[in-house]
PDB file of N, CA and C in Angstrom:
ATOM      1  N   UNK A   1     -20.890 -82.168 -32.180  1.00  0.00           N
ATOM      2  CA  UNK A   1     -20.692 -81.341 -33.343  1.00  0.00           C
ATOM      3  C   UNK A   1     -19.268 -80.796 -33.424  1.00  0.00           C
ATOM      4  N   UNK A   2     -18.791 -80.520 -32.371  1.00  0.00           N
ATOM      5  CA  UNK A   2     -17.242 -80.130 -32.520  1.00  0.00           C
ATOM      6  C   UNK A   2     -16.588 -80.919 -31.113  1.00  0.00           C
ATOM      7  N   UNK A   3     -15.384 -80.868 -31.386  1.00  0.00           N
ATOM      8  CA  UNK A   3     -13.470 -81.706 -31.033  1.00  0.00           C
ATOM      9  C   UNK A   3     -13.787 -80.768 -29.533  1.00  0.00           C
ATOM     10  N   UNK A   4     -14.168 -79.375 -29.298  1.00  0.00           N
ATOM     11  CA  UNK A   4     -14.119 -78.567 -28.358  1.00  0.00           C
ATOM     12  C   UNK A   4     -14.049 -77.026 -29.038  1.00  0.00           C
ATOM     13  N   UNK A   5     -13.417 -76.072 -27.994  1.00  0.00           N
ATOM     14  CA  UNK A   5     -13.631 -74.725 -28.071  1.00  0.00           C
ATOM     15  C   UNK A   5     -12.781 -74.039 -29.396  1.00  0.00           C
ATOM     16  N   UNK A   6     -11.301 -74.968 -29.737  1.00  0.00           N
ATOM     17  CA  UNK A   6     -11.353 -74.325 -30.880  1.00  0.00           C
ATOM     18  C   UNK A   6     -11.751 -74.804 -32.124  1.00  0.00           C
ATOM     19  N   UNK A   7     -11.673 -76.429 -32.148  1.00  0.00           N
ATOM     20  CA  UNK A   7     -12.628 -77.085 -33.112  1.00  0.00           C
ATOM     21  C   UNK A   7     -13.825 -76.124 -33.915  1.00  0.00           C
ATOM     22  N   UNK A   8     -14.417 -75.829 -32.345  1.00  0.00           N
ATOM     23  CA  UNK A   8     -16.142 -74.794 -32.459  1.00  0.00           C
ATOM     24  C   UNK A   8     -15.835 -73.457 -33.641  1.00  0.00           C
ATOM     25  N   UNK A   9     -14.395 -72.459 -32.786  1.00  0.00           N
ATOM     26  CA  UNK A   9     -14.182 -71.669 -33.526  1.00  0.00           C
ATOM     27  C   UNK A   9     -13.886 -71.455 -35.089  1.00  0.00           C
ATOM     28  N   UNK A  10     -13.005 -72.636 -35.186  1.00  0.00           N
ATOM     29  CA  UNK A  10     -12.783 -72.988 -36.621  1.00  0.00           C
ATOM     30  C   UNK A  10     -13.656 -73.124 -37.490  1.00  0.00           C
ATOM     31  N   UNK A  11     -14.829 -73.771 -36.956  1.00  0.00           N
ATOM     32  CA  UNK A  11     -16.207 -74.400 -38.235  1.00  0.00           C
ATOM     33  C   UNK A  11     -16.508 -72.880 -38.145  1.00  0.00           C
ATOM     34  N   UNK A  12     -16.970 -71.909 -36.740  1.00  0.00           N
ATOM     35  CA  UNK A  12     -17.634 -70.414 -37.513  1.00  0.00           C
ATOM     36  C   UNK A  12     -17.049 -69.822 -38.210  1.00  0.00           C
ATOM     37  N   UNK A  13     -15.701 -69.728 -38.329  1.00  0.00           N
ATOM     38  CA  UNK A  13     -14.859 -68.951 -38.785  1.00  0.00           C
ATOM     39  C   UNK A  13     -15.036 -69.675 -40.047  1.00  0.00           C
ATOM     40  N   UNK A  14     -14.694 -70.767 -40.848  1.00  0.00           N
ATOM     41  CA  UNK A  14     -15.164 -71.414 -42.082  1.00  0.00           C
ATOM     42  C   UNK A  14     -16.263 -70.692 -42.460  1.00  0.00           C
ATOM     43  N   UNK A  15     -18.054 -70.963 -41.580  1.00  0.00           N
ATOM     44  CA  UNK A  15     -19.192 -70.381 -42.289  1.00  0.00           C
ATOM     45  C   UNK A  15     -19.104 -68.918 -42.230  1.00  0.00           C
ATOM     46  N   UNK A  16     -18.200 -67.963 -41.619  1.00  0.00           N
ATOM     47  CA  UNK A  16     -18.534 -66.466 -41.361  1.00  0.00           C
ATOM     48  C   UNK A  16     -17.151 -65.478 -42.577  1.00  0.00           C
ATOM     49  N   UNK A  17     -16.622 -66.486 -43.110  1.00  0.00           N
ATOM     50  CA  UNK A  17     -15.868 -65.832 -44.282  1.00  0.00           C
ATOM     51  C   UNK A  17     -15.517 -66.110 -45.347  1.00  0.00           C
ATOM     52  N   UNK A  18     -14.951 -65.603 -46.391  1.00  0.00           N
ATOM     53  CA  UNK A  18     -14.703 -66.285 -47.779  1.00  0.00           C
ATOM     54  C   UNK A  18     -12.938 -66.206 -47.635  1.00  0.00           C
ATOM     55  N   UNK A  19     -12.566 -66.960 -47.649  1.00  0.00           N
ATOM     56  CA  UNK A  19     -11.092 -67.574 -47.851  1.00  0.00           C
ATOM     57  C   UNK A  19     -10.274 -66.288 -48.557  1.00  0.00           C
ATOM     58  N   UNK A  20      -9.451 -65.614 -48.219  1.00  0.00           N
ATOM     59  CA  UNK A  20      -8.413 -64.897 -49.232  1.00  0.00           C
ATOM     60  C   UNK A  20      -6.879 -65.189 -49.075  1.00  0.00           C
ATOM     61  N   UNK A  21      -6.455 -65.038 -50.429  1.00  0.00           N
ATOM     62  CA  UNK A  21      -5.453 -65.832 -50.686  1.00  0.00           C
ATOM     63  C   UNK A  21      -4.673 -64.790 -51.572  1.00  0.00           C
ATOM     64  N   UNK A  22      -3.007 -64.553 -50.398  1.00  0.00           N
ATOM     65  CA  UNK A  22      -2.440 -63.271 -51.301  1.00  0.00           C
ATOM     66  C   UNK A  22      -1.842 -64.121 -52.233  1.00  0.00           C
ATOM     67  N   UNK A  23      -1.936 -63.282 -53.289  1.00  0.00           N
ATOM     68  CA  UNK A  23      -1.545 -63.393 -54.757  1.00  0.00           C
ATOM     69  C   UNK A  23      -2.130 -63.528 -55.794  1.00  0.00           C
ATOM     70  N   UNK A  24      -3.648 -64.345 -55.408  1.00  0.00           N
ATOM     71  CA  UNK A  24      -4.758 -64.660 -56.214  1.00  0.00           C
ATOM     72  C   UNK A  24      -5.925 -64.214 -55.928  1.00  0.00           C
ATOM     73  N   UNK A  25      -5.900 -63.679 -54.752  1.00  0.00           N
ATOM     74  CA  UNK A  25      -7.003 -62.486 -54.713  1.00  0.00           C
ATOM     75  C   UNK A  25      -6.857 -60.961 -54.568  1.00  0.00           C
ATOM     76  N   UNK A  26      -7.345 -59.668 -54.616  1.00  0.00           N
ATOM     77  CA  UNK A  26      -7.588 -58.655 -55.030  1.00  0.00           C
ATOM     78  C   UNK A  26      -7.662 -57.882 -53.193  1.00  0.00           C
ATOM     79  N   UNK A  27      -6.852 -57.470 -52.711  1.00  0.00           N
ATOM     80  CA  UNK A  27      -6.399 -56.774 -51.391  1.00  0.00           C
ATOM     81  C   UNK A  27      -8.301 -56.312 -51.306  1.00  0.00           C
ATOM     82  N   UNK A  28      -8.893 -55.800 -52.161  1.00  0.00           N
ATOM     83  CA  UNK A  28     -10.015 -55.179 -51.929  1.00  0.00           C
ATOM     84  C   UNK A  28     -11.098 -56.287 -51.504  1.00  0.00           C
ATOM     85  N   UNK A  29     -10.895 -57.516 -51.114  1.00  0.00           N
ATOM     86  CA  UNK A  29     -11.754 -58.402 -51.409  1.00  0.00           C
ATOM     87  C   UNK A  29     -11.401 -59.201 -49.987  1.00  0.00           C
ATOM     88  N   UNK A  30     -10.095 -58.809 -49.278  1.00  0.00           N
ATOM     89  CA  UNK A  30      -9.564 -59.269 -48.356  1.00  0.00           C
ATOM     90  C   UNK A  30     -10.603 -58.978 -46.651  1.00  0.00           C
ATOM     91  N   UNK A  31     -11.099 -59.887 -45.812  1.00  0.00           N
ATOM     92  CA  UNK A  31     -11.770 -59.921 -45.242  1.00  0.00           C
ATOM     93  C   UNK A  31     -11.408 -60.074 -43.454  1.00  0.00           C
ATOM     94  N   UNK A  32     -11.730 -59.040 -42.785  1.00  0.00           N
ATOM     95  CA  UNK A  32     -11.244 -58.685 -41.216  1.00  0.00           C
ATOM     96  C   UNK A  32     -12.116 -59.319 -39.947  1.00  0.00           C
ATOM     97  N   UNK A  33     -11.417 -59.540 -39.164  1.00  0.00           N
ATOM     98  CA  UNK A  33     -11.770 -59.431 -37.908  1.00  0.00           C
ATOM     99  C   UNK A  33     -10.824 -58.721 -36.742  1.00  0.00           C
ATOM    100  N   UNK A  34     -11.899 -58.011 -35.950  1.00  0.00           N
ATOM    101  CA  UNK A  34     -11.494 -57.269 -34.564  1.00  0.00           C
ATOM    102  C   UNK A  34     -11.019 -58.503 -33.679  1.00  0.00           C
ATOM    103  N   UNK A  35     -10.005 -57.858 -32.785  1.00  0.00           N
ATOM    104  CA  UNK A  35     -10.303 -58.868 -31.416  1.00  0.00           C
ATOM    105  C   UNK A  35      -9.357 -57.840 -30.624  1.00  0.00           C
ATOM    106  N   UNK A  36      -9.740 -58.343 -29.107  1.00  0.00           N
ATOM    107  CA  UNK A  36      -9.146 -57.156 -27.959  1.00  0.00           C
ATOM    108  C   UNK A  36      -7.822 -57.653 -28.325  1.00  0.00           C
ATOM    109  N   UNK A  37      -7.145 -56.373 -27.481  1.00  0.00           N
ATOM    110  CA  UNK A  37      -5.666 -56.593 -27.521  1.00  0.00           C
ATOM    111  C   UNK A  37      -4.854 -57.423 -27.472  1.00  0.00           C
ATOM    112  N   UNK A  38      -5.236 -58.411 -26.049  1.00  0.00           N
ATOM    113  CA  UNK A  38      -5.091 -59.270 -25.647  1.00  0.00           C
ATOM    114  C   UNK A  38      -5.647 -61.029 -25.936  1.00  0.00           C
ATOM    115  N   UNK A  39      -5.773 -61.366 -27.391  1.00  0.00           N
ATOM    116  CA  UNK A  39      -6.724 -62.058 -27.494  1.00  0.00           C
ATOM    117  C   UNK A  39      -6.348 -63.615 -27.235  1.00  0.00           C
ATOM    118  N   UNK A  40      -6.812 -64.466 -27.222  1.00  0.00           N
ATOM    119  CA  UNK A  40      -6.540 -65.888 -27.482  1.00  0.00           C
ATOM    120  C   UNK A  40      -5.430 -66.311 -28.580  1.00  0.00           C
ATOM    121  N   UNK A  41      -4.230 -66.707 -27.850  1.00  0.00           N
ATOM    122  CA  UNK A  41      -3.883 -67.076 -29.739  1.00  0.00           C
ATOM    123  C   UNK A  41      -4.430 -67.871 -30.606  1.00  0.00           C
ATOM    124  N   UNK A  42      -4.989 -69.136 -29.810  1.00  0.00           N
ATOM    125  CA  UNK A  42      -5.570 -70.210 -30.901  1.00  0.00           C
ATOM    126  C   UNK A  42      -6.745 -69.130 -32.076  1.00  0.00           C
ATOM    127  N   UNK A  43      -7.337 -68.455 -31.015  1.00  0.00           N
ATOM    128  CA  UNK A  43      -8.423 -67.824 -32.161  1.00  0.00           C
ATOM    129  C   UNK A  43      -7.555 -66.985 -33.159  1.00  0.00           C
ATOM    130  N   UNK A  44      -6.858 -66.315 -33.170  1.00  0.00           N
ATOM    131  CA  UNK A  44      -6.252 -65.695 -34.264  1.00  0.00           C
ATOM    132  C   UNK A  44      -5.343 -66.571 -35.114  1.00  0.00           C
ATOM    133  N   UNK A  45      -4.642 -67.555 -34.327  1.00  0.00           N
ATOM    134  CA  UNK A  45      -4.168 -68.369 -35.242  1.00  0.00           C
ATOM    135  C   UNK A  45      -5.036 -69.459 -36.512  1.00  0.00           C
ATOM    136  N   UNK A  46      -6.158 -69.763 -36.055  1.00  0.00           N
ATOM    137  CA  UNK A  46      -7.565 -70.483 -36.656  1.00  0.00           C
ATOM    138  C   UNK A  46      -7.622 -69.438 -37.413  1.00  0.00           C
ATOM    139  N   UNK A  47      -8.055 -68.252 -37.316  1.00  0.00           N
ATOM    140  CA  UNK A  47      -8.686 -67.357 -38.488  1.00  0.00           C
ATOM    141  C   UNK A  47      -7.505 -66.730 -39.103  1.00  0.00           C
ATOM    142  N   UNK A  48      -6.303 -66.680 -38.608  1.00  0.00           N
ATOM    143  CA  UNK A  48      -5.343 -66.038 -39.965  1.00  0.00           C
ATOM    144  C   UNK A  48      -4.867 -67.153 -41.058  1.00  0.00           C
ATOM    145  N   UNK A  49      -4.732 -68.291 -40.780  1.00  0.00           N
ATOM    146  CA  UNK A  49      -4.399 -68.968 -42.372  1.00  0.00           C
ATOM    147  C   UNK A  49      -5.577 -68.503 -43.501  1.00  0.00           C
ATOM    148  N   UNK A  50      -6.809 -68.113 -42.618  1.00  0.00           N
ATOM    149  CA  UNK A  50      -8.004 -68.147 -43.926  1.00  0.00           C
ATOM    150  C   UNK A  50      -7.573 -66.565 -44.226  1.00  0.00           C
ATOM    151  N   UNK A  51      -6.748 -66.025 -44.228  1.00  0.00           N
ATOM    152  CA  UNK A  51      -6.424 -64.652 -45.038  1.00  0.00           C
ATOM    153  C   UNK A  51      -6.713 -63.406 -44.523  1.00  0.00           C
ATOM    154  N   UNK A  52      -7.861 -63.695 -43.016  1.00  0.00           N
ATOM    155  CA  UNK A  52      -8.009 -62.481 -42.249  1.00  0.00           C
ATOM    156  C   UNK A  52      -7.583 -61.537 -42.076  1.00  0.00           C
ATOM    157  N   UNK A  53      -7.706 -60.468 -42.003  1.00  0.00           N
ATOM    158  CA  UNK A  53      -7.132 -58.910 -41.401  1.00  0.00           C
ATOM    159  C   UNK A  53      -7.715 -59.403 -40.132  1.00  0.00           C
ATOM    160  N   UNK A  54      -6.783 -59.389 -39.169  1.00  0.00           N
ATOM    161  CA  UNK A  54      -6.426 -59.400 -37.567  1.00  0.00           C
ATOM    162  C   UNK A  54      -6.305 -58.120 -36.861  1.00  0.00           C
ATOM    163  N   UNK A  55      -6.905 -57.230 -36.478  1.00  0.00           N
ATOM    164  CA  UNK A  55      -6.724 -56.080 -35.669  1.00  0.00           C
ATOM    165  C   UNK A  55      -6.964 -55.378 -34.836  1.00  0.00           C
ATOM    166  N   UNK A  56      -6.163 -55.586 -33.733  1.00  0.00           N
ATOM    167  CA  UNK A  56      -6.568 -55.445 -32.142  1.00  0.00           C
ATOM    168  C   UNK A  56      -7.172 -54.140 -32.273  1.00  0.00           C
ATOM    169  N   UNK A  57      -7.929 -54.105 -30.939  1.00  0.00           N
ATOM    170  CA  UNK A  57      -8.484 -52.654 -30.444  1.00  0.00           C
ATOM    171  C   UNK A  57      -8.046 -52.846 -29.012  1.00  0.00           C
ATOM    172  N   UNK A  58      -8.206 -51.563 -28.728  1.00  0.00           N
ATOM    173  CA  UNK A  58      -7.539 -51.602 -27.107  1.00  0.00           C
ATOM    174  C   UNK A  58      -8.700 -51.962 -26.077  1.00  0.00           C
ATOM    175  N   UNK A  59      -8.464 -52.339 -24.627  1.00  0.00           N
ATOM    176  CA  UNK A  59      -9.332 -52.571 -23.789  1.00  0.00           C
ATOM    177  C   UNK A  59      -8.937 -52.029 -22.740  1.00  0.00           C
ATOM    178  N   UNK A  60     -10.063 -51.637 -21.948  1.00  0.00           N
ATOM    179  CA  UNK A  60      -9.682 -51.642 -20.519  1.00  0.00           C
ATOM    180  C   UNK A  60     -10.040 -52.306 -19.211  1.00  0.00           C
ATOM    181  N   UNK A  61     -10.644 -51.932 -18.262  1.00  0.00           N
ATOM    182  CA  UNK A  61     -11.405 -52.944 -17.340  1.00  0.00           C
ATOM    183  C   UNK A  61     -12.716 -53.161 -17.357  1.00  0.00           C
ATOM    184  N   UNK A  62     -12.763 -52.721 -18.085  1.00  0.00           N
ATOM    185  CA  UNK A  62     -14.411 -52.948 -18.838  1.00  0.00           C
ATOM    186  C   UNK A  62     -14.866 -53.721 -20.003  1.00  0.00           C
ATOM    187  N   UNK A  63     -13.876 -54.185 -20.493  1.00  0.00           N
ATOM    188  CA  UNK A  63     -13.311 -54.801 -22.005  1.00  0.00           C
ATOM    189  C   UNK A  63     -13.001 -53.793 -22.961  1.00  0.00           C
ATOM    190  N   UNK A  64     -13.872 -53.963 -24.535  1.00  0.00           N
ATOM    191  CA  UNK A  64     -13.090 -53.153 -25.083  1.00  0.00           C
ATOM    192  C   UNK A  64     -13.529 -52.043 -25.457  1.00  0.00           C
ATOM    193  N   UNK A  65     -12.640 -51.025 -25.626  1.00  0.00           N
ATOM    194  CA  UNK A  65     -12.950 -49.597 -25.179  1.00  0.00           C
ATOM    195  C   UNK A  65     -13.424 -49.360 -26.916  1.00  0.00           C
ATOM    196  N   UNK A  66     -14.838 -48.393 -26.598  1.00  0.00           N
ATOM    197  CA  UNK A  66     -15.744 -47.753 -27.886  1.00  0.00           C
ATOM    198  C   UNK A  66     -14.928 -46.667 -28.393  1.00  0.00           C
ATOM    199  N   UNK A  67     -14.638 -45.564 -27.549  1.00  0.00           N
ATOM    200  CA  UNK A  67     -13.843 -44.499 -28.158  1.00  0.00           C
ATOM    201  C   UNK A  67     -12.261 -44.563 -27.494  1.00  0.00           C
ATOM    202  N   UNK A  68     -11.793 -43.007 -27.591  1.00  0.00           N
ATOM    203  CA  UNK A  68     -10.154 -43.167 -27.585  1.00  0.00           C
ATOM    204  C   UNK A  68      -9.128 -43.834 -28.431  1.00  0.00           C
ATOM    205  N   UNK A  69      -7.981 -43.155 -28.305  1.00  0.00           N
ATOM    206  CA  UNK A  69      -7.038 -43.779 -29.411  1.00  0.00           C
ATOM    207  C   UNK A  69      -6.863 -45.540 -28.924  1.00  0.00           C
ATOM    208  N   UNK A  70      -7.274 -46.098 -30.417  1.00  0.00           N
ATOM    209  CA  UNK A  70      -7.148 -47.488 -30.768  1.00  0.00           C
ATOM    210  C   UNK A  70      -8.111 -48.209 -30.343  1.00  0.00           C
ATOM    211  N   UNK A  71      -9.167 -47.235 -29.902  1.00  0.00           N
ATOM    212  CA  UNK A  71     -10.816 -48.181 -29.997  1.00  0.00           C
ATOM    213  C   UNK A  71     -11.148 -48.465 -30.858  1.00  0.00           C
ATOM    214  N   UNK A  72     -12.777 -49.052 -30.199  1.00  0.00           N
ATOM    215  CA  UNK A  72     -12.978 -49.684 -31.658  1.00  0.00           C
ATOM    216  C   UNK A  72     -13.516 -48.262 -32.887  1.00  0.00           C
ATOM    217  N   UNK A  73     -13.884 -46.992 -32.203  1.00  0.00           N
ATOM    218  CA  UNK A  73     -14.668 -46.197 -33.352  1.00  0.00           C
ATOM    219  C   UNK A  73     -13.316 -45.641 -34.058  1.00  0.00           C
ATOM    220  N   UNK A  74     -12.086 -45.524 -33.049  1.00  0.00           N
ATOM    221  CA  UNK A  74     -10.833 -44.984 -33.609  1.00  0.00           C
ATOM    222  C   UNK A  74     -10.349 -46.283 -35.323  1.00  0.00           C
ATOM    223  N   UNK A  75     -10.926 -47.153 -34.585  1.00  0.00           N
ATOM    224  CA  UNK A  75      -9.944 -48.524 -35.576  1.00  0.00           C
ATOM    225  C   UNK A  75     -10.771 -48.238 -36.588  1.00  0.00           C
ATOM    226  N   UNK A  76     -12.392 -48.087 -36.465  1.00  0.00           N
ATOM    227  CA  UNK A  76     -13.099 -48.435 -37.674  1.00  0.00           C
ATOM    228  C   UNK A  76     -13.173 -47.095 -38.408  1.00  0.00           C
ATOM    229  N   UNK A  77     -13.132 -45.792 -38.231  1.00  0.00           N
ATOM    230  CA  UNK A  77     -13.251 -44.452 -39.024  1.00  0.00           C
ATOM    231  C   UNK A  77     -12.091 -44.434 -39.615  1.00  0.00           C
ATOM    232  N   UNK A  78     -10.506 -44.704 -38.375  1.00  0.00           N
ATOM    233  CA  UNK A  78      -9.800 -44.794 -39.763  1.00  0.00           C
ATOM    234  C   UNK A  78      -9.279 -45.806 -40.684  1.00  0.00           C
ATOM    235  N   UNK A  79      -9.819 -46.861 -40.771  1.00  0.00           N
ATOM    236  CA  UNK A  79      -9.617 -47.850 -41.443  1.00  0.00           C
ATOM    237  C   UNK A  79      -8.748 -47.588 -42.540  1.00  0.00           C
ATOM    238  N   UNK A  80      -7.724 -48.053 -42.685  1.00  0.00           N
ATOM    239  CA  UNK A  80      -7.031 -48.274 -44.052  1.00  0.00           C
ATOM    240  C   UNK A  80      -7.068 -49.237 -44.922  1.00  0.00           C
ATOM    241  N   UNK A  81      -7.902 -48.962 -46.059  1.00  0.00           N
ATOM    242  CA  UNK A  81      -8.677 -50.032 -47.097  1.00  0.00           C
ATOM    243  C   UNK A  81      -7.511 -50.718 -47.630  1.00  0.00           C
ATOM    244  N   UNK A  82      -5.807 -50.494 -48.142  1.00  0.00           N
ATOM    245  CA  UNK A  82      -5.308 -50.977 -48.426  1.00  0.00           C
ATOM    246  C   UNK A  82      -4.985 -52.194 -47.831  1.00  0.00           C
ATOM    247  N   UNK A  83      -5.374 -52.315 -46.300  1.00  0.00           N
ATOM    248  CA  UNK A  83      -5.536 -53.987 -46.177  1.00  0.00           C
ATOM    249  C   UNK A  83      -6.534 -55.069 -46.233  1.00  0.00           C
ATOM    250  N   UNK A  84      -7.888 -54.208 -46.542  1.00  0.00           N
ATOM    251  CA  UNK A  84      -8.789 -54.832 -46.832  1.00  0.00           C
ATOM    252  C   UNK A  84     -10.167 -54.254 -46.969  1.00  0.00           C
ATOM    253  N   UNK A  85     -10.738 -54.767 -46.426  1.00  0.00           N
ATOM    254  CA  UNK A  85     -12.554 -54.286 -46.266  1.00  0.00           C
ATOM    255  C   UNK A  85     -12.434 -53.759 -44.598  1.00  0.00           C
ATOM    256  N   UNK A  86     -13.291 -53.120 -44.319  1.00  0.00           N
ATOM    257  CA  UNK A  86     -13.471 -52.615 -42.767  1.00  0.00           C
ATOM    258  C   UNK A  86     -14.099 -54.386 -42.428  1.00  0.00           C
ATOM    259  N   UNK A  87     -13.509 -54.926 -41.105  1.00  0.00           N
ATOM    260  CA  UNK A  87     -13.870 -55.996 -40.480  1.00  0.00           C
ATOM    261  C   UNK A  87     -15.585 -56.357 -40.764  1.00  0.00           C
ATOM    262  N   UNK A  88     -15.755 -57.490 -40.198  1.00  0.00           N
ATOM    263  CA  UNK A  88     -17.206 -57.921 -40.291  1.00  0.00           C
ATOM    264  C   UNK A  88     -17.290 -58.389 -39.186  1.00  0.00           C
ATOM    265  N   UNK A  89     -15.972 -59.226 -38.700  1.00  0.00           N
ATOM    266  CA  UNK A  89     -16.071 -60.172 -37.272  1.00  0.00           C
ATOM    267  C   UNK A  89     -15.554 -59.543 -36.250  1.00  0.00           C
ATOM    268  N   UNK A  90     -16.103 -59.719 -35.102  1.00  0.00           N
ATOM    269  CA  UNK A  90     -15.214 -59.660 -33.671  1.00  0.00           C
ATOM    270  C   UNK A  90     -15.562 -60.445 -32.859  1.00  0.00           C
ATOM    271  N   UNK A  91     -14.231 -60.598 -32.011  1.00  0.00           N
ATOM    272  CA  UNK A  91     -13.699 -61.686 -31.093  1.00  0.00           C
ATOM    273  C   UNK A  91     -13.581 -61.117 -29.701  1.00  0.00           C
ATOM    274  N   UNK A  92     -14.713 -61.372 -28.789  1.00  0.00           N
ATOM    275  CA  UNK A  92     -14.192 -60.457 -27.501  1.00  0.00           C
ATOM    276  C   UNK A  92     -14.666 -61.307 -26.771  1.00  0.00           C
ATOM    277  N   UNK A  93     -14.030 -61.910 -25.629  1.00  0.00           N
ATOM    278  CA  UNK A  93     -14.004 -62.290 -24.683  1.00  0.00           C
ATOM    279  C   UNK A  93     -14.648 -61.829 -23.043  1.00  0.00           C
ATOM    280  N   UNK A  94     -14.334 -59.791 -22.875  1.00  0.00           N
ATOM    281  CA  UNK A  94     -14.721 -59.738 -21.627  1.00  0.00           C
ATOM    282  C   UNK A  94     -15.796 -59.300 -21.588  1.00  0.00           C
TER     283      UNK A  94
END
């Protein structure tokens, strides 16, 4: 079914978003994913041509951290809509 691991990523990332495209679509319509700080590039590189909001959260040795500045509850309360919708996806590894 897939080439390998990012092949794999690419087809979910296809079924798990709708394509946005600056200039012809509406910033409000623009669609996110989380990933730790540290993430894979292939995976962010696969999901940013499709128009993604990309935005790390911090981790620690535990992976990635729930509260504290640049967790994930810090990233998602204050979300700034001018880049899009609050995320749908995340990408975590540990």
């Amino acid at each position: 079914m897939t080439c390998g691991n990012t092949d794999g990523f690419g087809k979910a990332i296809l079924c798990l978003n709708n394509e946005w495209i600056e200039g012809r679509d509406p910033v409000a319509k623009r669609e996110g994913m989380l990933v730790e700080e540290y993430a894979y590039t292939n995976a962010v590189q696969t999901a940013r041509p499709r128009g993604l909001t990309i935005t790390a959260v911090r981790i620690d040795d535990e992976g990635m951290r729930a509260d504290g500045p640049g967790g994930l509850r810090d990233v998602l309360e204050n979300w700034d809509f001018g880049r899009g919708k609050r995320p749908h996806l995340l990408y975590t590894v540990t």
